[in-house]
Protein backbone atom coordinates (compact mmCIF):
# COMPACT_ATOMS: atom_id res chain seq x y z
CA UNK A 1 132.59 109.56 104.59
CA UNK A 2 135.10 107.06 102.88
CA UNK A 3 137.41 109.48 102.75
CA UNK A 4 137.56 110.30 106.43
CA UNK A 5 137.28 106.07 106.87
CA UNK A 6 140.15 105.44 104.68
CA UNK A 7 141.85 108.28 106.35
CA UNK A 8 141.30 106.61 109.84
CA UNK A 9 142.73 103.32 108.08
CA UNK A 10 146.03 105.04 106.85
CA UNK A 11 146.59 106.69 110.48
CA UNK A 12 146.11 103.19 111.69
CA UNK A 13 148.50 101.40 109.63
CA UNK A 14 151.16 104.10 109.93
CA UNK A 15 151.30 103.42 113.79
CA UNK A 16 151.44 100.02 113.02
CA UNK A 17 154.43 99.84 110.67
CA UNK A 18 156.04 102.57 112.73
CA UNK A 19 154.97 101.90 116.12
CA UNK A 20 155.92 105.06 118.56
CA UNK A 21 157.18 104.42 121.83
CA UNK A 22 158.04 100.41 120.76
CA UNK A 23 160.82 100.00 123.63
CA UNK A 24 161.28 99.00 126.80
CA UNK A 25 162.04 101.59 129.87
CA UNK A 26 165.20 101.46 131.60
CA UNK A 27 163.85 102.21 135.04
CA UNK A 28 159.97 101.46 134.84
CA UNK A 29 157.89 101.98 137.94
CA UNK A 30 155.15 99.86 136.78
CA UNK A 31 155.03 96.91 134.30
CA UNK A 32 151.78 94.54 133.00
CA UNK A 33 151.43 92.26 130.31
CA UNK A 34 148.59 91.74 128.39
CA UNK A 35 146.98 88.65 126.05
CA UNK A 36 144.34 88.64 123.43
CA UNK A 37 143.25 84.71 123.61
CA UNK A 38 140.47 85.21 120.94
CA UNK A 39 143.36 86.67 118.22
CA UNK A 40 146.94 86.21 119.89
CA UNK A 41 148.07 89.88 120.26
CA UNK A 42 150.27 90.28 123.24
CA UNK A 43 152.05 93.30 124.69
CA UNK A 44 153.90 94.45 127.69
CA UNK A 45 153.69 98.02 128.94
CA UNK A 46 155.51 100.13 130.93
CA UNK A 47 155.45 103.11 133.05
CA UNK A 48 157.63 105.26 134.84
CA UNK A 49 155.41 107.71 137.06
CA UNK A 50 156.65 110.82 139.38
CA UNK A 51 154.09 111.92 141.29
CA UNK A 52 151.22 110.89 139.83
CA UNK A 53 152.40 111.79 135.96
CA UNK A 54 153.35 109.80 133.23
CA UNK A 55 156.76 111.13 132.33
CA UNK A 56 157.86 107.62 130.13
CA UNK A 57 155.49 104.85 128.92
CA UNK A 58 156.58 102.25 126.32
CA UNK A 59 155.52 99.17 125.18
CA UNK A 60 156.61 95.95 123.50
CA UNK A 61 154.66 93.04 122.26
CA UNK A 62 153.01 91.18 118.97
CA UNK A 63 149.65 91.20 117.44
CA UNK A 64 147.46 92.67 114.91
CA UNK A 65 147.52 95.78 112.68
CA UNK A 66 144.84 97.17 115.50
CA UNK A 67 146.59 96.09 118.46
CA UNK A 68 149.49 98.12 117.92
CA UNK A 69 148.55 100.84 116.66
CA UNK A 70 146.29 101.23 119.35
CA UNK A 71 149.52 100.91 121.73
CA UNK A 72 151.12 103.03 119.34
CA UNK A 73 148.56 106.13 119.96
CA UNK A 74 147.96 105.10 123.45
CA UNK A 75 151.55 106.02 124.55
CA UNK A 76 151.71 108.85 122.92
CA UNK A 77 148.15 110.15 124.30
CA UNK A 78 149.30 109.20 127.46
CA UNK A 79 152.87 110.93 128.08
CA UNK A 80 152.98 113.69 130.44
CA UNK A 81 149.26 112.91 131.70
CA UNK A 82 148.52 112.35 135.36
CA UNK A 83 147.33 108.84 136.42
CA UNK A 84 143.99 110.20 137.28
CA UNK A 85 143.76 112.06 133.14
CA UNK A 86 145.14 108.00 132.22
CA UNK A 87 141.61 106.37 133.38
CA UNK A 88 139.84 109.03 132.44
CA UNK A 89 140.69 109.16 128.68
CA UNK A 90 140.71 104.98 128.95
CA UNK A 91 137.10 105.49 130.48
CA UNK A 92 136.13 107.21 127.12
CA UNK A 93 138.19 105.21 124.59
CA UNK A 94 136.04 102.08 126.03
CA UNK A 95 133.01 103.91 126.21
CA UNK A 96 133.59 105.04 122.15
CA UNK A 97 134.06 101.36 121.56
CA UNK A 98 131.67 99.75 123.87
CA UNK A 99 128.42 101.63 125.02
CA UNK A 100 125.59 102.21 122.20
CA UNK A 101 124.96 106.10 121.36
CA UNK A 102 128.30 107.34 122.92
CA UNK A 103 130.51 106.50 119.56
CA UNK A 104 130.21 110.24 118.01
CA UNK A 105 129.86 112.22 121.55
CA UNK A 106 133.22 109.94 123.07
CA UNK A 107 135.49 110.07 119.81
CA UNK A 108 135.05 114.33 119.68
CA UNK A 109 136.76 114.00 123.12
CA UNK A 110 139.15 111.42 122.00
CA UNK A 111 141.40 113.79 119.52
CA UNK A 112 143.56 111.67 117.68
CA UNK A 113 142.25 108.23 119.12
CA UNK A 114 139.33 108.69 117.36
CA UNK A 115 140.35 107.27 114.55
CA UNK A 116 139.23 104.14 116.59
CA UNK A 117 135.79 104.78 116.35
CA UNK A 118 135.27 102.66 113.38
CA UNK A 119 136.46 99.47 114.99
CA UNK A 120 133.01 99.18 117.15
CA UNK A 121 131.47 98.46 113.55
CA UNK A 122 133.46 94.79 113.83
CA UNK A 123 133.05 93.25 117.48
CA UNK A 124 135.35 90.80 117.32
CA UNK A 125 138.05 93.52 117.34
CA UNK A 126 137.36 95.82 119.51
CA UNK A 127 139.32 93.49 122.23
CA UNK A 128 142.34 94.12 119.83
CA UNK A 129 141.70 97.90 120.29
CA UNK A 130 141.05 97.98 123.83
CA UNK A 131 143.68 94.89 124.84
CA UNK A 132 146.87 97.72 125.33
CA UNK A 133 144.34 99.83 127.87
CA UNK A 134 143.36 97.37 130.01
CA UNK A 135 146.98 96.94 130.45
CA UNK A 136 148.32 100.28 130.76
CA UNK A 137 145.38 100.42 133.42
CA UNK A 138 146.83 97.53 135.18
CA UNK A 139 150.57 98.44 135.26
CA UNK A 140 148.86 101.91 136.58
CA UNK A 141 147.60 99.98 139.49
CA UNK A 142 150.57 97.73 140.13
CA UNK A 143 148.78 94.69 139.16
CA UNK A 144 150.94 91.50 138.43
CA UNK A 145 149.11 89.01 137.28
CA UNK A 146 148.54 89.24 133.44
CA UNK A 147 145.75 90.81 131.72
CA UNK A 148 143.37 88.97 129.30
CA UNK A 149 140.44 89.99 126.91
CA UNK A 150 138.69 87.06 128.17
């Protein structure tokens, strides 16, 4: 089991130091920013939808190791789904971090996010984990006020 964990940790801080889709879009067709009072983190995402699919999501922003990776592996998850596969699969990351007994059934449906999964063991973070979805889930809904953990 430490092997898989430590595995999970290396996964994590390669999307960190190499964040994928760091940028901002040229033509975005939805935009939210999100804040982490509790720990700082901060990001900005962005969308650029055609009919109802995610063809270009990036994101910008400062914070923890957790935090951006998650943003990391969330925009990458999320290219080329539909809005309606979006909120699905940030239904189940939440649930995996959030809801008691649903951390081994939600993270086999998760793929690659499941490396997540071990965050629930430290409350205080899973807010850092879950900060980039609320906002990608806000600049899906064309929301403009800013999103907090809090």
């Amino acid at each position: 089991m430490s092997d898989l964990r430590e595995l999970y940790q290396q996964v994590i801080l390669d999307h960190n130091r190499k964040p994928r889709n760091f940028r901002t879009l040229t033509s975005p067709t939805g935009r939210a920013e999100g804040y982490n009072p509790l720990c700082g983190d901060r990001v900005t995402v962005e969308v650029a939808l055609e009919d109802e699919v995610i063809r270009d999501i990036g994101f910008q922003g400062s914070g923890c190791a957790i935090s951006k990776a998650s943003a990391s592996m969330m925009t990458a998850a999320l290219k080329d789904k539909t809005v309606a596969e979006a909120e699905e699969t940030f239904g189940r990351f939440r649930a995996m971090l959030t809801e008691s007994g649903s951390n081994g059934e939600m993270a086999g449906r998760l793929d690659k996010l499941a490396v997540f999964a071990g965050v629930r063991e430290f409350p205080s973070r899973i807010k850092c984990a879950t900060l980039p979805w609320h906002t990608v889930h806000a600049a899906l809904a064309g929301k403009t006020e800013p999103v907090t953990t809090e």
